[in-house]
N, C-alpha and C. Protein backbone atom coordinates (compact mmCIF):
# COMPACT_ATOMS: atom_id res chain seq x y z
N UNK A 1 -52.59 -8.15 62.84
CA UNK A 1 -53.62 -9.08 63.22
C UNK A 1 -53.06 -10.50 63.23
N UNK A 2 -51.98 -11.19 62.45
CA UNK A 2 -51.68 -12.17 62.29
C UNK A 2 -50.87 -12.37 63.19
N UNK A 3 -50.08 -11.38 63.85
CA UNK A 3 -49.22 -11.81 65.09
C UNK A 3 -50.00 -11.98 66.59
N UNK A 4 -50.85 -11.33 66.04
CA UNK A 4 -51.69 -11.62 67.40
C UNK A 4 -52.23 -12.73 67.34
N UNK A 5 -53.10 -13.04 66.39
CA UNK A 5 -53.64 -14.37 66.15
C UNK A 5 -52.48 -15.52 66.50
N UNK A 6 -51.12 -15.43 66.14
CA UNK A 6 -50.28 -16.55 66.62
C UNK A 6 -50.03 -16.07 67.66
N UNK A 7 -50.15 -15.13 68.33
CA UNK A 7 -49.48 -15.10 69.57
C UNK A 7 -50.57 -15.54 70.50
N UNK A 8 -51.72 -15.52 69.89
CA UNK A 8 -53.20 -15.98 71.39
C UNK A 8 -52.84 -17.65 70.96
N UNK A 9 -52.31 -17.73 69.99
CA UNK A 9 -52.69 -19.47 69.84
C UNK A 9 -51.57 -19.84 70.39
N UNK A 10 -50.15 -19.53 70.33
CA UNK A 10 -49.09 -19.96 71.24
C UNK A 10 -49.52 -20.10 72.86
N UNK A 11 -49.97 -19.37 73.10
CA UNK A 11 -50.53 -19.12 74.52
C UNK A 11 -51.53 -20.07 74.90
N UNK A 12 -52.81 -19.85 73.75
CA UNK A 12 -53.38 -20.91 74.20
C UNK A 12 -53.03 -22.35 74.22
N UNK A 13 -52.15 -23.29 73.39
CA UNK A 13 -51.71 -23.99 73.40
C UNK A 13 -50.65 -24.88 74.80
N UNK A 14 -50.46 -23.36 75.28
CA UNK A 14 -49.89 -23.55 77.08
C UNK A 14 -50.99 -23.94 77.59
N UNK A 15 -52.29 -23.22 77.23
CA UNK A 15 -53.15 -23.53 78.59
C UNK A 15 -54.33 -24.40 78.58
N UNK A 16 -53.43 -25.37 78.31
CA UNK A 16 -54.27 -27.14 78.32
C UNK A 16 -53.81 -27.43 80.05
N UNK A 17 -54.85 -28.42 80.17
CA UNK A 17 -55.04 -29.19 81.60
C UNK A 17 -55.52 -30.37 81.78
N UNK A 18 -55.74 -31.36 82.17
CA UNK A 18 -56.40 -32.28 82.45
C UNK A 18 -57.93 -32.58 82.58
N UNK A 19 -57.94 -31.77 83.32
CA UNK A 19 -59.80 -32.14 83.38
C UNK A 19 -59.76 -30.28 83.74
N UNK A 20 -61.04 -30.45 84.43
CA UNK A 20 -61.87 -28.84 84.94
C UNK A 20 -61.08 -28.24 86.15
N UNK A 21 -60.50 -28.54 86.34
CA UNK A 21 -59.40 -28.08 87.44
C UNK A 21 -59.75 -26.44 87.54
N UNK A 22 -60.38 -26.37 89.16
CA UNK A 22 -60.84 -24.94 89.50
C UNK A 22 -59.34 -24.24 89.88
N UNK A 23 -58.99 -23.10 88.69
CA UNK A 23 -57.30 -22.24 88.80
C UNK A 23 -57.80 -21.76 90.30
N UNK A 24 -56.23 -21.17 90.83
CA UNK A 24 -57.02 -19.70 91.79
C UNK A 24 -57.25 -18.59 90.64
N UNK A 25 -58.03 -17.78 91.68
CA UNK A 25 -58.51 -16.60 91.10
C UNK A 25 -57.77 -15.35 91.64
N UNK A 26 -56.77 -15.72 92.11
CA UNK A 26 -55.85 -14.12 92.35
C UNK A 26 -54.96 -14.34 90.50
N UNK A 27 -54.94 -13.56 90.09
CA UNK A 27 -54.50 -13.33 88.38
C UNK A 27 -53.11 -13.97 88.55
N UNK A 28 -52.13 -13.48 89.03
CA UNK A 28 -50.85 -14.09 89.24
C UNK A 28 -50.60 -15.22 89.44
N UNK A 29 -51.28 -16.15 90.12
CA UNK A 29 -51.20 -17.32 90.50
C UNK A 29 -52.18 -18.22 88.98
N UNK A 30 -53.17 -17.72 88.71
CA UNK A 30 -53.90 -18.57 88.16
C UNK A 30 -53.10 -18.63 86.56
N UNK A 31 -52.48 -17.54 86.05
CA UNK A 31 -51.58 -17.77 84.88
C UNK A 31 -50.57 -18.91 85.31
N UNK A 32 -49.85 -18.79 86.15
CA UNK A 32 -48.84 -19.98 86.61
C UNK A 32 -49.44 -20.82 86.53
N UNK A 33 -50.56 -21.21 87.40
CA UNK A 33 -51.29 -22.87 87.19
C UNK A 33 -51.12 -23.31 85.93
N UNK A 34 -51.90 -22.04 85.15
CA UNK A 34 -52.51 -22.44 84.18
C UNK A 34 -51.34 -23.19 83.36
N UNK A 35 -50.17 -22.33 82.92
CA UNK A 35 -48.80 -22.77 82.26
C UNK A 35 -47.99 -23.51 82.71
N UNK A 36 -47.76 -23.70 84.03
CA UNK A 36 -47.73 -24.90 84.64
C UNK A 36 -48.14 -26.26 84.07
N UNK A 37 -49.64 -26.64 84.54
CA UNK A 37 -50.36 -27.54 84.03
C UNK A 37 -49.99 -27.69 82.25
N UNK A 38 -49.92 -26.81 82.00
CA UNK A 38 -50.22 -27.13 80.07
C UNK A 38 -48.45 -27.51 80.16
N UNK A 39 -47.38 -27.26 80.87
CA UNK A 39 -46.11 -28.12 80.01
C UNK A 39 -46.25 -29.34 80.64
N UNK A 40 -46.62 -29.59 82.06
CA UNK A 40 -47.02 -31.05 82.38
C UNK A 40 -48.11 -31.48 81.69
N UNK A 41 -48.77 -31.22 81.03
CA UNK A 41 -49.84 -32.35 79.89
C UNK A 41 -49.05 -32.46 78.39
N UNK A 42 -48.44 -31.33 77.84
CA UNK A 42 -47.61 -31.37 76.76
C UNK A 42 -46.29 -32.30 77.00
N UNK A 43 -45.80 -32.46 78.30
CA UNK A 43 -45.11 -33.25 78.13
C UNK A 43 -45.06 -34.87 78.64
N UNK A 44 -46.28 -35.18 79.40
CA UNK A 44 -46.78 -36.50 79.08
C UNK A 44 -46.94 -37.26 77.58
N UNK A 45 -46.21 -38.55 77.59
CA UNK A 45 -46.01 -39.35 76.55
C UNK A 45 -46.87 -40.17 76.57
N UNK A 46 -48.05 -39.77 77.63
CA UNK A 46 -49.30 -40.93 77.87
C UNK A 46 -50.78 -40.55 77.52
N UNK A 47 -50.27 -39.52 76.81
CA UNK A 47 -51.99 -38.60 76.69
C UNK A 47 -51.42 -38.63 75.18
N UNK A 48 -52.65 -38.91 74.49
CA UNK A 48 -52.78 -39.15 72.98
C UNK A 48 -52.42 -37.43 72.32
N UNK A 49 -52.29 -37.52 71.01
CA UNK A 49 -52.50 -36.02 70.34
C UNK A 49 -53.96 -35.80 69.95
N UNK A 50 -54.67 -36.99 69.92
CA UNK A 50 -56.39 -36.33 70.09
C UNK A 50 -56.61 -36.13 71.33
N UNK A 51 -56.20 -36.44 72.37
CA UNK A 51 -56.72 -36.11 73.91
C UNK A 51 -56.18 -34.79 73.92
N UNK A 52 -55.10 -34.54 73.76
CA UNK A 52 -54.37 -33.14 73.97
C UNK A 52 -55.36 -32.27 72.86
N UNK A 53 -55.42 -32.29 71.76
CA UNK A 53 -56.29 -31.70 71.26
C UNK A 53 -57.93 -30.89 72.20
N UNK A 54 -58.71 -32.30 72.44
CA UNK A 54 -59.80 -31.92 73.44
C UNK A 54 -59.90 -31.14 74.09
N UNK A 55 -58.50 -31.46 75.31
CA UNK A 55 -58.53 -30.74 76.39
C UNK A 55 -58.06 -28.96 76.06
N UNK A 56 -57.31 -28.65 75.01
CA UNK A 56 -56.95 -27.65 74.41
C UNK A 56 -57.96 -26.75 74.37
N UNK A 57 -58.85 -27.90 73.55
CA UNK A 57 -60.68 -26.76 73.34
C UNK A 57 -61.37 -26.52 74.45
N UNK A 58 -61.20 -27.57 75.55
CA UNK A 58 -61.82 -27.45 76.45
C UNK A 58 -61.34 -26.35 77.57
N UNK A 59 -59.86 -26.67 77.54
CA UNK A 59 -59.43 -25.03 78.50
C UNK A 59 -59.14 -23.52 77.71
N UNK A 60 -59.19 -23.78 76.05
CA UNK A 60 -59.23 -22.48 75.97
C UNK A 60 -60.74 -21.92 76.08
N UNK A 61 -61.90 -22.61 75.92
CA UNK A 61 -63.24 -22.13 75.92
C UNK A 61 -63.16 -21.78 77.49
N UNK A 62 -62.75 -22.31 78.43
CA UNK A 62 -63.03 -22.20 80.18
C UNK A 62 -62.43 -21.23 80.52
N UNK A 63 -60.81 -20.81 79.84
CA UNK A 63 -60.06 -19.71 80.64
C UNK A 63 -59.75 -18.63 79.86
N UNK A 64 -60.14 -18.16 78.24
CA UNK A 64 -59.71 -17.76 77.50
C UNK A 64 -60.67 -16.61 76.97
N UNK A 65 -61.17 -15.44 77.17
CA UNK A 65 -62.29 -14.81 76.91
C UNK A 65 -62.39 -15.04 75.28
N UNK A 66 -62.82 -15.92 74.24
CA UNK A 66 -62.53 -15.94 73.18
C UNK A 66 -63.54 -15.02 72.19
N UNK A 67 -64.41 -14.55 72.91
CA UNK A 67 -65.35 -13.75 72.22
C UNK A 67 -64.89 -12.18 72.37
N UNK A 68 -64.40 -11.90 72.89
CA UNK A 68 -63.65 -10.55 73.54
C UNK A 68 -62.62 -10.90 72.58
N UNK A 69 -61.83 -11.45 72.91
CA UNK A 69 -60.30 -11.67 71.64
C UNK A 69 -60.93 -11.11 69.75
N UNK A 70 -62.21 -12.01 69.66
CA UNK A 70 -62.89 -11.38 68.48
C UNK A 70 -62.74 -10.42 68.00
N UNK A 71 -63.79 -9.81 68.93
CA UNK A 71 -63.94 -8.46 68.88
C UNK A 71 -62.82 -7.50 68.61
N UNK A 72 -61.79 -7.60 69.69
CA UNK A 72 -60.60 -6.82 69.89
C UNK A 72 -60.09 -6.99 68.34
N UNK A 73 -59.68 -8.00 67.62
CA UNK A 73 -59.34 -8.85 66.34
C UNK A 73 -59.80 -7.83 64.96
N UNK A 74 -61.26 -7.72 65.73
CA UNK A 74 -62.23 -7.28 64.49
C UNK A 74 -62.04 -5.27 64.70
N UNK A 75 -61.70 -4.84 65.59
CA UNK A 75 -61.58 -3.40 65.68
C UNK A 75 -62.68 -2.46 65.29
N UNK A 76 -62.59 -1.73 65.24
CA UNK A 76 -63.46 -0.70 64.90
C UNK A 76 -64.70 -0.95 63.60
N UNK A 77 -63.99 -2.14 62.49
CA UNK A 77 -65.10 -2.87 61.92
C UNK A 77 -66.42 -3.63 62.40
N UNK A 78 -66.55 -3.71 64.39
CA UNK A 78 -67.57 -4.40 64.74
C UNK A 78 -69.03 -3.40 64.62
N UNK A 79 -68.32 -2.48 65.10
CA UNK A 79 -69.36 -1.22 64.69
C UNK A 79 -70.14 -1.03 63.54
N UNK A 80 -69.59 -1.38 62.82
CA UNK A 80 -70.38 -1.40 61.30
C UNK A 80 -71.23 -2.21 60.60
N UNK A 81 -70.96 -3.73 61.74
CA UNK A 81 -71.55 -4.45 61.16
C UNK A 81 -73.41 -5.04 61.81
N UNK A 82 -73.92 -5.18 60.69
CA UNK A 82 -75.33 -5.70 61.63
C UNK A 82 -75.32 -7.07 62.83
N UNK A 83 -76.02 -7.27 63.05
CA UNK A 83 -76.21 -8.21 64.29
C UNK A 83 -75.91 -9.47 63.68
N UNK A 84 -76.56 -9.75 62.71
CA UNK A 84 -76.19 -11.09 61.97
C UNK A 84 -75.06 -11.26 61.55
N UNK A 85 -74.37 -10.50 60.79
CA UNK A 85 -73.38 -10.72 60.47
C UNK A 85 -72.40 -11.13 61.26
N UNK A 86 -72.45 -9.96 62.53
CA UNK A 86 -71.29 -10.25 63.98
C UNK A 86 -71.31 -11.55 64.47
N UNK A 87 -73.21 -11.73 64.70
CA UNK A 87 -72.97 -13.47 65.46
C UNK A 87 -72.60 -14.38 64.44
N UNK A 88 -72.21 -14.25 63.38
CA UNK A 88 -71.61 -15.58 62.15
C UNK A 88 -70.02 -14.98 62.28
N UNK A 89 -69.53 -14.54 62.42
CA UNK A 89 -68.10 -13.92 62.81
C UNK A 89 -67.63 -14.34 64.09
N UNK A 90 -68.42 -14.19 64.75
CA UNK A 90 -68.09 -14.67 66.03
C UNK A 90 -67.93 -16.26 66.18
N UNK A 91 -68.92 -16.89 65.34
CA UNK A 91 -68.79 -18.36 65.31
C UNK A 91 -68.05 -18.64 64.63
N UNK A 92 -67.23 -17.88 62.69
CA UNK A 92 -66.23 -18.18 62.80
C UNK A 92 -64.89 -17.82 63.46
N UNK A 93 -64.90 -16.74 64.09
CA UNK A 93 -63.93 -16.93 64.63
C UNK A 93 -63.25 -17.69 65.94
N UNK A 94 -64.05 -18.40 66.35
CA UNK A 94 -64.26 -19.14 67.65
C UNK A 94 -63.47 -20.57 67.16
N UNK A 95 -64.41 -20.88 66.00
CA UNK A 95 -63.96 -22.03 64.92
C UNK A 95 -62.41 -21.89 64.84
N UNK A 96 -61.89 -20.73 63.95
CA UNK A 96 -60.79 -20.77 63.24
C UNK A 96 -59.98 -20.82 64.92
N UNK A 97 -60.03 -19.90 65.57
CA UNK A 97 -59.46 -19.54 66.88
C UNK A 97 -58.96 -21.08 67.49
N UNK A 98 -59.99 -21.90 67.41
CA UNK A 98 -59.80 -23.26 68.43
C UNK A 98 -59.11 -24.68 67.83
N UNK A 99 -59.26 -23.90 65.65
CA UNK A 99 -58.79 -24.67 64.92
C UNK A 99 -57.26 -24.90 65.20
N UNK A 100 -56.91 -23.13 65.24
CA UNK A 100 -55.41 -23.34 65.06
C UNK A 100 -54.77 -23.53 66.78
N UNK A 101 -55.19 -23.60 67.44
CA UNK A 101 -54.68 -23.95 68.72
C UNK A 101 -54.37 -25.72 68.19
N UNK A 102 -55.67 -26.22 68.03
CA UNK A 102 -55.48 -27.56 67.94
C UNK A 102 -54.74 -28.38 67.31
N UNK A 103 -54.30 -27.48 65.84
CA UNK A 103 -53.38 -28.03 64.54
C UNK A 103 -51.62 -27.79 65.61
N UNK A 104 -51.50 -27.28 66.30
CA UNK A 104 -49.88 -26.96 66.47
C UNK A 104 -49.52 -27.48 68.22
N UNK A 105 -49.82 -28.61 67.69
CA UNK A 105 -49.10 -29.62 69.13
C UNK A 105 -47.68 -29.39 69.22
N UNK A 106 -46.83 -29.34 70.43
CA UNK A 106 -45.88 -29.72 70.64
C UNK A 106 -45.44 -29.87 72.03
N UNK A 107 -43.86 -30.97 72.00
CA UNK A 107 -43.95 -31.10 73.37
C UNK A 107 -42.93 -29.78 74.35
N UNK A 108 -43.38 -29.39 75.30
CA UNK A 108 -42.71 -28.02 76.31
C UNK A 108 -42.31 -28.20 77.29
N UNK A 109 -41.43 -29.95 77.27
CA UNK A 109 -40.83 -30.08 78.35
C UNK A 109 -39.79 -29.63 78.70
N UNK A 110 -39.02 -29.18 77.84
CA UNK A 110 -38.02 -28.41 78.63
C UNK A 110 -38.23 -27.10 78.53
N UNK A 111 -39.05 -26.44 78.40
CA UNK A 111 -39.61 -25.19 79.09
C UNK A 111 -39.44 -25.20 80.49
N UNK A 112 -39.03 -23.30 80.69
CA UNK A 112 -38.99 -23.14 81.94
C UNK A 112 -40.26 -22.03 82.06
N UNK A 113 -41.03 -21.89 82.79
CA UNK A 113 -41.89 -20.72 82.99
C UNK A 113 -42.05 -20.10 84.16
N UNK A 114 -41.75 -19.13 84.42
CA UNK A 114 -42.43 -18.10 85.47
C UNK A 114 -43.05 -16.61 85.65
N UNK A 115 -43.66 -16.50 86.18
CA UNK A 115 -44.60 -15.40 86.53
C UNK A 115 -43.39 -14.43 86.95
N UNK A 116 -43.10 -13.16 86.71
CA UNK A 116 -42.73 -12.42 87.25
C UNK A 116 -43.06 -11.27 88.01
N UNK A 117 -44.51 -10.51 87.70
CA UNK A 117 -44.87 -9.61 88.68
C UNK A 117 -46.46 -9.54 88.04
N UNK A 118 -47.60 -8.48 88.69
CA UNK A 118 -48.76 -8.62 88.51
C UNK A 118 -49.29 -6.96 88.72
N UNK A 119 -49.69 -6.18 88.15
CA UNK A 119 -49.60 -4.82 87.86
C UNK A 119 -51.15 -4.76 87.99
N UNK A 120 -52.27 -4.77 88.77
CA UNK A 120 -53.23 -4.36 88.72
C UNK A 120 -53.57 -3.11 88.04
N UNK A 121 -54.28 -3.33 87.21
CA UNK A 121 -54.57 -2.06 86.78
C UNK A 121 -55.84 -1.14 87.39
N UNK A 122 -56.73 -2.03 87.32
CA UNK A 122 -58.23 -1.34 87.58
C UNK A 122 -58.97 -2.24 88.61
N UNK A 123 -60.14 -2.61 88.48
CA UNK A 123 -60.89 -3.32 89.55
C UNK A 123 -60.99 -4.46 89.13
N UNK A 124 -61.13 -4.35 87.24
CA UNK A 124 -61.07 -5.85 86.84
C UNK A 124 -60.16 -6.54 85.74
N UNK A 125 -59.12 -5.64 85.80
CA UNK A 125 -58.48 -5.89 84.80
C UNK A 125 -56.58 -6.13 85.76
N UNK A 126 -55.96 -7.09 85.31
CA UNK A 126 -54.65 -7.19 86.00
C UNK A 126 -53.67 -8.03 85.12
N UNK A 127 -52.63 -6.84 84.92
CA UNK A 127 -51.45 -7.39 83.62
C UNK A 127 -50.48 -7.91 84.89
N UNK A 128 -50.42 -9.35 83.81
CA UNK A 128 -49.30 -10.43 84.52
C UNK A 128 -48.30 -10.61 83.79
N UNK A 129 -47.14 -10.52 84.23
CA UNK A 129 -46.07 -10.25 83.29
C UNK A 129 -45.06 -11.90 83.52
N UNK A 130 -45.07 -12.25 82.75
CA UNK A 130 -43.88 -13.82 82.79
C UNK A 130 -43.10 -14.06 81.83
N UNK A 131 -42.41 -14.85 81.62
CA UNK A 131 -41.27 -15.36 81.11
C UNK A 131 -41.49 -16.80 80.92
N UNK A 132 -41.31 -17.14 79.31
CA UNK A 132 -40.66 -18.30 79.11
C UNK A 132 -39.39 -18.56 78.62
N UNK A 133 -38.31 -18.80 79.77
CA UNK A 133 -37.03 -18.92 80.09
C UNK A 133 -36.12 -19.50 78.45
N UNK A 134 -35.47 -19.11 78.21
CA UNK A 134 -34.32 -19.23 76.99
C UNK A 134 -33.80 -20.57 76.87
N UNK A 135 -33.64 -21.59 76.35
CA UNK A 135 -33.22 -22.91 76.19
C UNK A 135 -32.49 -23.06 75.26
N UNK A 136 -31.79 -24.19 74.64
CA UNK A 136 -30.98 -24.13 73.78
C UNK A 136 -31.79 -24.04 72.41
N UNK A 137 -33.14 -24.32 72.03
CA UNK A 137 -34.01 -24.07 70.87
C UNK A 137 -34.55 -23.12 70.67
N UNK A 138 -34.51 -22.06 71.88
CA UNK A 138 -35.51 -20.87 71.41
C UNK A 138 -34.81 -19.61 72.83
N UNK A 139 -35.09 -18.53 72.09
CA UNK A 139 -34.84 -17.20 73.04
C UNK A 139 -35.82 -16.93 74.36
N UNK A 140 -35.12 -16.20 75.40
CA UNK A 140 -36.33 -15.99 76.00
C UNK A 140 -37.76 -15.11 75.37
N UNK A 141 -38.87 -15.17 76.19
CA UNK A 141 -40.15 -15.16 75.49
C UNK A 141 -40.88 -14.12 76.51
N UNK A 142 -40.83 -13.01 76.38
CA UNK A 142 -41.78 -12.27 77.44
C UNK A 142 -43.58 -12.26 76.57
N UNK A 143 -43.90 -12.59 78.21
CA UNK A 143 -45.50 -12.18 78.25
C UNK A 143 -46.41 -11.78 78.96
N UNK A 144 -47.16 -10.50 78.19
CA UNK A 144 -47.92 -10.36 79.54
C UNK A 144 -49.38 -10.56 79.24
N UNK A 145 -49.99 -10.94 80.19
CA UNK A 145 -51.28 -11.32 79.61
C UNK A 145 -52.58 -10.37 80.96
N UNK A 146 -53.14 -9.99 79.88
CA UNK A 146 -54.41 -9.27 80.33
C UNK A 146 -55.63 -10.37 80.79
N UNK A 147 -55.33 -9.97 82.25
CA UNK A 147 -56.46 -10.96 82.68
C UNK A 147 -57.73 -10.24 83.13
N UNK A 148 -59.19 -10.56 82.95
CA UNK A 148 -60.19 -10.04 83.17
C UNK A 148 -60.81 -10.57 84.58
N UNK A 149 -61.20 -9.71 85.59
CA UNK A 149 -61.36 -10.16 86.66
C UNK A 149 -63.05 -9.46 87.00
N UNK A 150 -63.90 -9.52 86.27
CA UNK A 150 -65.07 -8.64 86.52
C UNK A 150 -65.94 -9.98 87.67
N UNK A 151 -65.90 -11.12 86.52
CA UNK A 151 -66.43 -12.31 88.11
C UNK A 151 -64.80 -12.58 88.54
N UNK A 152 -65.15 -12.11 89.87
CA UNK A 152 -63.57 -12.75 90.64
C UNK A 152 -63.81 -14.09 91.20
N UNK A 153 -64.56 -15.25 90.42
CA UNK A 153 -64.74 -16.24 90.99
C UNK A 153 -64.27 -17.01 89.95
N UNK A 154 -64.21 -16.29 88.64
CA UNK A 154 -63.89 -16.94 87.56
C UNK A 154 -62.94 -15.71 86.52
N UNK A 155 -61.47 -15.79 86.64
CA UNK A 155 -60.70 -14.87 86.19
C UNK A 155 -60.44 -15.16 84.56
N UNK A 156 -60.33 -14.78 83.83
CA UNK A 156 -60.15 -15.03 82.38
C UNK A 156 -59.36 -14.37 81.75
N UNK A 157 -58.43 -14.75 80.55
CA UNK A 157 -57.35 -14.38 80.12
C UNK A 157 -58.45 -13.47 78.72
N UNK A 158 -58.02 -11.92 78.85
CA UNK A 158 -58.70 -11.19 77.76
C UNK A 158 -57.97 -10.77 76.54
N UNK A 159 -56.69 -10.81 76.72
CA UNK A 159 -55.53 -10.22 75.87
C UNK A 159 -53.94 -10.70 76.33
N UNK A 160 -52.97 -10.88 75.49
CA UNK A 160 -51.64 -10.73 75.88
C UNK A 160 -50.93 -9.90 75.13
């Protein structure tokens, strides 16, 4: 559970943006934007670490299914639990979820990133497979991220 939890917050931490910027909605392309955009805002020296913060919360709530991540998180324990309990779980985990994105700034300018292929699976589901390229500080980084495509007007990252 804890690697996952750092591994959605590494990720999310890529997928900061500027403002509301409508991604495309073909899955392949809209992960690139997305990581794209987040090393050009991480590596602007003109955007504060509270602005970067904001926008953090603001694109992981827009592109990030974070209530689904929950769930998935919580496993076979959601079942068990009453209604109340789940919706106070859900709010903390939304909390803690957006906390730790926000606590672990850094800059990803010399990151390299690319998309490497896009594996549809089903009607709404499509694994995107990329790479963040090897530099002299860190190894290469495979990822694939489960994107949810049920509104294809609005694609959302469900899992990596």
């Amino acid at each position: 559970m804890k690697k996952i939890i750092k591994s959605l917050v590494l990720v999310s931490i890529i997928l900061i943006n500027t403002n509301s910027f409508s991604y495309n909605t073909e899955p392949k392309i809209f992960v690139s934007e997305l990581i794209n955009d987040a090393i050009n805002i991480l590596s602007d020296k003109n955007i504060s670490k509270a602005d970067k913060k904001k926008k953090i919360e603001i694109i992981s709530r827009e592109n990030i299914d974070i209530s689904a991540l929950g769930m998935y998180t919580l496993g076979d324990l959601r079942k068990t639990l009453d209604q109340e309990a789940l919706k106070k779980y859900k709010v903390l985990f939304e909390k803690y979820f957006l906390k730790s994105i926000t606590s672990r700034l850094t800059d990803y300018s010399n990151q390299k990133f690319i998309v490497v292929d896009a594996d549809q699976k089903s009607e709404t589901y499509t694994i995107v497979n990329s790479k963040i390229l090897k530099n002299s500080k860190q190894p290469e980084v495979q990822i694939y991220w489960r994107v949810y495509t049920k509104n294809s007007a609005k694609p959302l990252i469900r899992d990596l």
